[in-house]
N, C-alpha and C. Protein backbone atom coordinates (compact mmCIF):
# COMPACT_ATOMS: atom_id res chain seq x y z
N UNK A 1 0.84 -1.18 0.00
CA UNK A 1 0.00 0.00 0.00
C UNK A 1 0.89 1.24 0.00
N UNK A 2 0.08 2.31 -0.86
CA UNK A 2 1.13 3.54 -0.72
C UNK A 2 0.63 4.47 -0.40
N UNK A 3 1.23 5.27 0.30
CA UNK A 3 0.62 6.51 1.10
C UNK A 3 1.27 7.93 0.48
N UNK A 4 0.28 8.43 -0.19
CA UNK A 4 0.65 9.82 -0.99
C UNK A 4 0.00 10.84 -0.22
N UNK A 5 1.14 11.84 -0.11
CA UNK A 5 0.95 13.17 0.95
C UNK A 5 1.02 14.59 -0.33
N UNK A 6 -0.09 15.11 -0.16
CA UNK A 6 0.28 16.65 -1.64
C UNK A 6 0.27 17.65 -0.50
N UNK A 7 1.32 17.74 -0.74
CA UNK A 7 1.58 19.69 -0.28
C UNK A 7 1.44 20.64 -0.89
N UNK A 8 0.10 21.69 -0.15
CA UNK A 8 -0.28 22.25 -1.03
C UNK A 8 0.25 24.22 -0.41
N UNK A 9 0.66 24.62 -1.75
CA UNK A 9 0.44 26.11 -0.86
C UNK A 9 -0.50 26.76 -0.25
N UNK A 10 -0.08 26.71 1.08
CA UNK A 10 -0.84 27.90 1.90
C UNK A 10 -2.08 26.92 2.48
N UNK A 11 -2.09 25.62 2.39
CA UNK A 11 -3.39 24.70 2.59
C UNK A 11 -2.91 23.71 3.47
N UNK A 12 -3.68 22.71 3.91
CA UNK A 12 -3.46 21.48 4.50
C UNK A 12 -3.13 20.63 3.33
N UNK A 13 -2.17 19.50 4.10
CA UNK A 13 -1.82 18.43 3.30
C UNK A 13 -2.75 17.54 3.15
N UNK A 14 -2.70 16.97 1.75
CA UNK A 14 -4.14 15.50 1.82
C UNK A 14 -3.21 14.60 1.52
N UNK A 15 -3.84 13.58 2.14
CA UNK A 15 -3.27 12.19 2.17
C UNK A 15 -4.35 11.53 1.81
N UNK A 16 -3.67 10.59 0.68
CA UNK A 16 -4.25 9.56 -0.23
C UNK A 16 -3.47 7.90 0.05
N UNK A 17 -4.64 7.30 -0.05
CA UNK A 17 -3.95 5.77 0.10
C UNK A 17 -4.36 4.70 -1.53
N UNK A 18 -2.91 4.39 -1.99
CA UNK A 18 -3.54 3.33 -3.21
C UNK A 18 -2.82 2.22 -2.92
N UNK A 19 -4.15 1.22 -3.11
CA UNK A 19 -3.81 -0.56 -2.75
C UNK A 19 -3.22 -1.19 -3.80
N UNK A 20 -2.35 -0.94 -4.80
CA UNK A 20 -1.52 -1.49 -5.92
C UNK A 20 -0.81 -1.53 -5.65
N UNK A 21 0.20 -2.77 -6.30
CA UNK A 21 1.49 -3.01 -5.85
C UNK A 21 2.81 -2.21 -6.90
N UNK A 22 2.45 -1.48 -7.48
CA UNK A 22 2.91 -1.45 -8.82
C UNK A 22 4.54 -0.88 -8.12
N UNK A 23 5.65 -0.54 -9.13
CA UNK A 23 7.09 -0.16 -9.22
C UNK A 23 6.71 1.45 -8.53
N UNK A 24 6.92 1.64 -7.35
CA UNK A 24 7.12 3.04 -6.83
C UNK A 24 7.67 3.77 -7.98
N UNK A 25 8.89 3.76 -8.71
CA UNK A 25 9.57 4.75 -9.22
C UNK A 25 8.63 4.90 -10.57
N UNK A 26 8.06 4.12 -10.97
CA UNK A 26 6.41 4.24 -12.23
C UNK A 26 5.74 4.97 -11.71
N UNK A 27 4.85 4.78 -10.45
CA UNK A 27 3.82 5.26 -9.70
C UNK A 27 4.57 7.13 -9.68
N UNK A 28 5.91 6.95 -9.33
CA UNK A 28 6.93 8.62 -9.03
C UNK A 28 5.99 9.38 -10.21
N UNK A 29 6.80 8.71 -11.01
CA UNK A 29 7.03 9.12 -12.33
C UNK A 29 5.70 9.65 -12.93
N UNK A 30 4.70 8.92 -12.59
CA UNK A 30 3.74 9.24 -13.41
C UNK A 30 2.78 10.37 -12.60
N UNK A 31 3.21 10.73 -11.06
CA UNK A 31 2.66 11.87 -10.78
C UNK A 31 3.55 13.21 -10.84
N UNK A 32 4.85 13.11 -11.34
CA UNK A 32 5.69 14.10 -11.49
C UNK A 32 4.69 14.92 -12.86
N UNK A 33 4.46 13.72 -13.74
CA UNK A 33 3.93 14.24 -15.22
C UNK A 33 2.96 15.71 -14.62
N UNK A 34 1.94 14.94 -13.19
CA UNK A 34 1.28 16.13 -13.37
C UNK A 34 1.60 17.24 -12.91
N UNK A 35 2.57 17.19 -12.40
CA UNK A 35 3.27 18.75 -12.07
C UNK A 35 3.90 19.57 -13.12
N UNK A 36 4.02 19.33 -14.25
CA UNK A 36 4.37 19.24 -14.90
C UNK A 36 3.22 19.89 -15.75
N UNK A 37 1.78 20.18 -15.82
CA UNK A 37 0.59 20.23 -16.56
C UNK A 37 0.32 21.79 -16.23
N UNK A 38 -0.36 22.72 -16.86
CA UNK A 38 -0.11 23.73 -16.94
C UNK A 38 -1.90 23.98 -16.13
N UNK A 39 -2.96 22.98 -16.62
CA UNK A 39 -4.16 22.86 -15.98
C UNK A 39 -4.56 22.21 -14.83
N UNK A 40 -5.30 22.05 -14.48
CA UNK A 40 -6.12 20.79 -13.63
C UNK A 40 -6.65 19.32 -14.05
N UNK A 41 -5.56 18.83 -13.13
CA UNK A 41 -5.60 17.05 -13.02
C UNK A 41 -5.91 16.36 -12.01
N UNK A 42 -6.01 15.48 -12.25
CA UNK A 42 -6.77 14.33 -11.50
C UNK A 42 -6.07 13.20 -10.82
N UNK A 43 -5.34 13.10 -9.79
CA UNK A 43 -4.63 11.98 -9.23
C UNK A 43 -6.18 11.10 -8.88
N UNK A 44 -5.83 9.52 -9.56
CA UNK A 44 -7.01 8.33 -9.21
C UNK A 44 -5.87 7.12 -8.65
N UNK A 45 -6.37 7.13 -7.19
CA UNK A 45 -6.07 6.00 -6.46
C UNK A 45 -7.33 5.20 -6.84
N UNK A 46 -6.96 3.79 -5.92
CA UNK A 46 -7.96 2.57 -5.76
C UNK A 46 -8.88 3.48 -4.84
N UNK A 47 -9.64 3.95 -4.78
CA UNK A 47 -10.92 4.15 -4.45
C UNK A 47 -11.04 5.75 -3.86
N UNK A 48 -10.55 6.55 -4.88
CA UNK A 48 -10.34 7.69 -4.35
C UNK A 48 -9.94 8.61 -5.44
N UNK A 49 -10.45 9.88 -6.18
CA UNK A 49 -9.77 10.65 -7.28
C UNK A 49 -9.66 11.83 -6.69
N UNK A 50 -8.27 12.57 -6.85
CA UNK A 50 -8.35 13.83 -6.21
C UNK A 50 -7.98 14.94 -7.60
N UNK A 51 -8.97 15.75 -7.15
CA UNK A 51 -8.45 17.19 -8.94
C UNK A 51 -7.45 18.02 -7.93
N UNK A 52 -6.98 18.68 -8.49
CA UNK A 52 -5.98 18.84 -8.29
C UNK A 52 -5.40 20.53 -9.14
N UNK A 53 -4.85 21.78 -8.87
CA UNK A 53 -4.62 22.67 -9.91
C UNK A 53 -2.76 22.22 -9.49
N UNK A 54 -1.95 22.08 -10.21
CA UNK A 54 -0.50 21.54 -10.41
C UNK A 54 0.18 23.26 -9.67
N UNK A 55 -0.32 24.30 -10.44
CA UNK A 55 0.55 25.59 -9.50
C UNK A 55 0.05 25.61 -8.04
N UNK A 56 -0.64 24.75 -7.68
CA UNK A 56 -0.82 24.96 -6.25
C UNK A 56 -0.37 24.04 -5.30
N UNK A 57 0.43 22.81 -6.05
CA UNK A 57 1.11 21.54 -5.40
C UNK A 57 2.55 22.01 -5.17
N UNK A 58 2.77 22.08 -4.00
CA UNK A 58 4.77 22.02 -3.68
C UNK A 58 4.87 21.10 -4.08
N UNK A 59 4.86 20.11 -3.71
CA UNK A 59 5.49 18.78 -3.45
C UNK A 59 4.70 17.38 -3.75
N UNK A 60 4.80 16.01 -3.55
CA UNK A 60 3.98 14.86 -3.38
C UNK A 60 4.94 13.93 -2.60
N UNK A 61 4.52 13.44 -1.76
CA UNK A 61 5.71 12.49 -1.33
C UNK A 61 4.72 10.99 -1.27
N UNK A 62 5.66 10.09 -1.48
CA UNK A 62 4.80 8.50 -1.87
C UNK A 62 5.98 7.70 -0.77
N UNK A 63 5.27 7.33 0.12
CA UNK A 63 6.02 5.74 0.85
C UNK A 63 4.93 4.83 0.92
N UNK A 64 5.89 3.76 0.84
CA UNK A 64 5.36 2.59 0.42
C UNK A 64 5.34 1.97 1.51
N UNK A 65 4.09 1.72 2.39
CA UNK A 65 3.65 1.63 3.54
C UNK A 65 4.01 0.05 3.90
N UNK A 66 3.87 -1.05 2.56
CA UNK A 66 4.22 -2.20 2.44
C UNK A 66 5.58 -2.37 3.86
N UNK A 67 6.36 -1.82 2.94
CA UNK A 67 8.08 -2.02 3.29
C UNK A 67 8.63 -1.07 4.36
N UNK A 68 7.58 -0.54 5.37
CA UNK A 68 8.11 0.22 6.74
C UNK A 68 7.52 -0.61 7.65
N UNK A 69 8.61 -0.49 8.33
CA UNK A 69 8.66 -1.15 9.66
C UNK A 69 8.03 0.19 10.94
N UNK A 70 6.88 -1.32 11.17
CA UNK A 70 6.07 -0.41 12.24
C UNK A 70 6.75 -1.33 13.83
N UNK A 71 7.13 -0.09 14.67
CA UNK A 71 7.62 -0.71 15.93
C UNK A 71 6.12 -0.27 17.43
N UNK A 72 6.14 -1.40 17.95
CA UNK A 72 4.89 -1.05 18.98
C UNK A 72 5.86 -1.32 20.29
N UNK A 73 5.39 -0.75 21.28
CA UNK A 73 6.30 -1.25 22.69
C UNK A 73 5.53 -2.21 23.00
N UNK A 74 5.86 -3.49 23.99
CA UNK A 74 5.39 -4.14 24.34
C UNK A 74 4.53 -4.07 25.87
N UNK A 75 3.34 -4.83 26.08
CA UNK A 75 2.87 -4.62 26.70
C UNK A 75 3.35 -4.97 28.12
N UNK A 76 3.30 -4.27 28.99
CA UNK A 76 3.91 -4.94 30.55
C UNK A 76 2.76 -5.58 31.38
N UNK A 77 3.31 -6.93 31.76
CA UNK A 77 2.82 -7.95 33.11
C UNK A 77 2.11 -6.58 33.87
N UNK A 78 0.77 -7.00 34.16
CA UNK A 78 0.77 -6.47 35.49
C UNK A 78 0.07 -7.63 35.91
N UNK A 79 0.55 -7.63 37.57
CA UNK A 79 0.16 -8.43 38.89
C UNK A 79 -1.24 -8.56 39.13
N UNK A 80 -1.75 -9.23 39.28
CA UNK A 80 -3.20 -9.30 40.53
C UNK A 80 -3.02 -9.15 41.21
N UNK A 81 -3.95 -8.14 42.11
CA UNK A 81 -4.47 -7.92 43.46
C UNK A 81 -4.47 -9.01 44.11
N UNK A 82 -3.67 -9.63 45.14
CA UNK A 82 -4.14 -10.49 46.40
C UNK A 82 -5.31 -10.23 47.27
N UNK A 83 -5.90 -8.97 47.14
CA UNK A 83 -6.83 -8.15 48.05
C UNK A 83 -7.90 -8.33 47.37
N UNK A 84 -9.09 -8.57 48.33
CA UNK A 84 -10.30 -8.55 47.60
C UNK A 84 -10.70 -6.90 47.33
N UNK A 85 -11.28 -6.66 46.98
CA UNK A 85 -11.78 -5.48 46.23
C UNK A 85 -13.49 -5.27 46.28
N UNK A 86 -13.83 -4.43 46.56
CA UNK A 86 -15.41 -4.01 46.59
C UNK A 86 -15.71 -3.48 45.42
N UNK A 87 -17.08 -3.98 44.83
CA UNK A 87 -17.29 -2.70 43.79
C UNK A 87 -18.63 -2.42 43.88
N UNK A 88 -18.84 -1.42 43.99
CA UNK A 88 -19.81 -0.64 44.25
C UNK A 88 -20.57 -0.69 42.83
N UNK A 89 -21.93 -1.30 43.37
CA UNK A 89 -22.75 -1.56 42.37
C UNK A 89 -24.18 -1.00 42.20
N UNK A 90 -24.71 -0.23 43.69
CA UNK A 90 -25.49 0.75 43.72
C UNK A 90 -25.52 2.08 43.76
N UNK A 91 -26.63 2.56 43.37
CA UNK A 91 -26.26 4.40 42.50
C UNK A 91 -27.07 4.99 43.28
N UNK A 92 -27.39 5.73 43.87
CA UNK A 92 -28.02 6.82 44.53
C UNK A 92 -29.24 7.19 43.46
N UNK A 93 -30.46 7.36 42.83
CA UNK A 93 -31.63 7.70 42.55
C UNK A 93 -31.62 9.06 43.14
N UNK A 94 -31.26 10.65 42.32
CA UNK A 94 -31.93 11.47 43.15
C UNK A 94 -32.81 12.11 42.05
C-alpha cells in the first residue's frame, strides 16, 4: 500500500492511500507528469480521485507503507491484586 501526501500552498496536506502493488519509481514518475501540466488534473487512487490545480502543489511524497517497519512497545505484566476489592454496584436515585 502507498501513502501519498500533496503539499499544497498555503493549505493542508491531503493524504491519499492506493492498494496497488505497482514499481514506486512508475507510480513517481507518473505523478511528477502532473506537475508538470499547466491545468487541472486528476490523481485516481484505488478508491479515491483527487483534482488537483499543479501551481498549487509544492510537493507529493509517496512511501510505500508495504516495506516500513512499524515498531509497537510491548505490553507490561501487570500483577493481581491479592486483596479482595469491593465494587460498588449501587447508585443513589436522586
Amino acid at each position: 500500500m502507498k501513502k501519498i501526501t500533496v503539499y499544497q500552498d498555503g493549505m493542508e496536506n491531503i493524504e491519499l492511500f492506493d492498494d496497488e502493488d505497482g514499481d514506486l519509481e512508475v507510480f513517481a514518475q507518473t505523478l511528477s507528469n502532473i506537475l508538470k501540466e499547466s491545468s487541472v488534473s486528476i490523481i485516481s487512487t484505488t478508491g479515491t480521485a483527487l483534482i488537483v490545480r499543479p501551481s498549487k502543489v509544492i510537493s507529493i511524497l509517496i512511501k510505500d507503507q508495504s516495506k516500513e517497519v512499524k515498531v509497537t512497545p510491548k505490553a507490561k505484566k501487570v500483577q493481581k491484586s491479592k486483596e479482595k476489592v469491593d465494587i460498588i454496584t449501587d447508585v443513589d436515585n436522586k
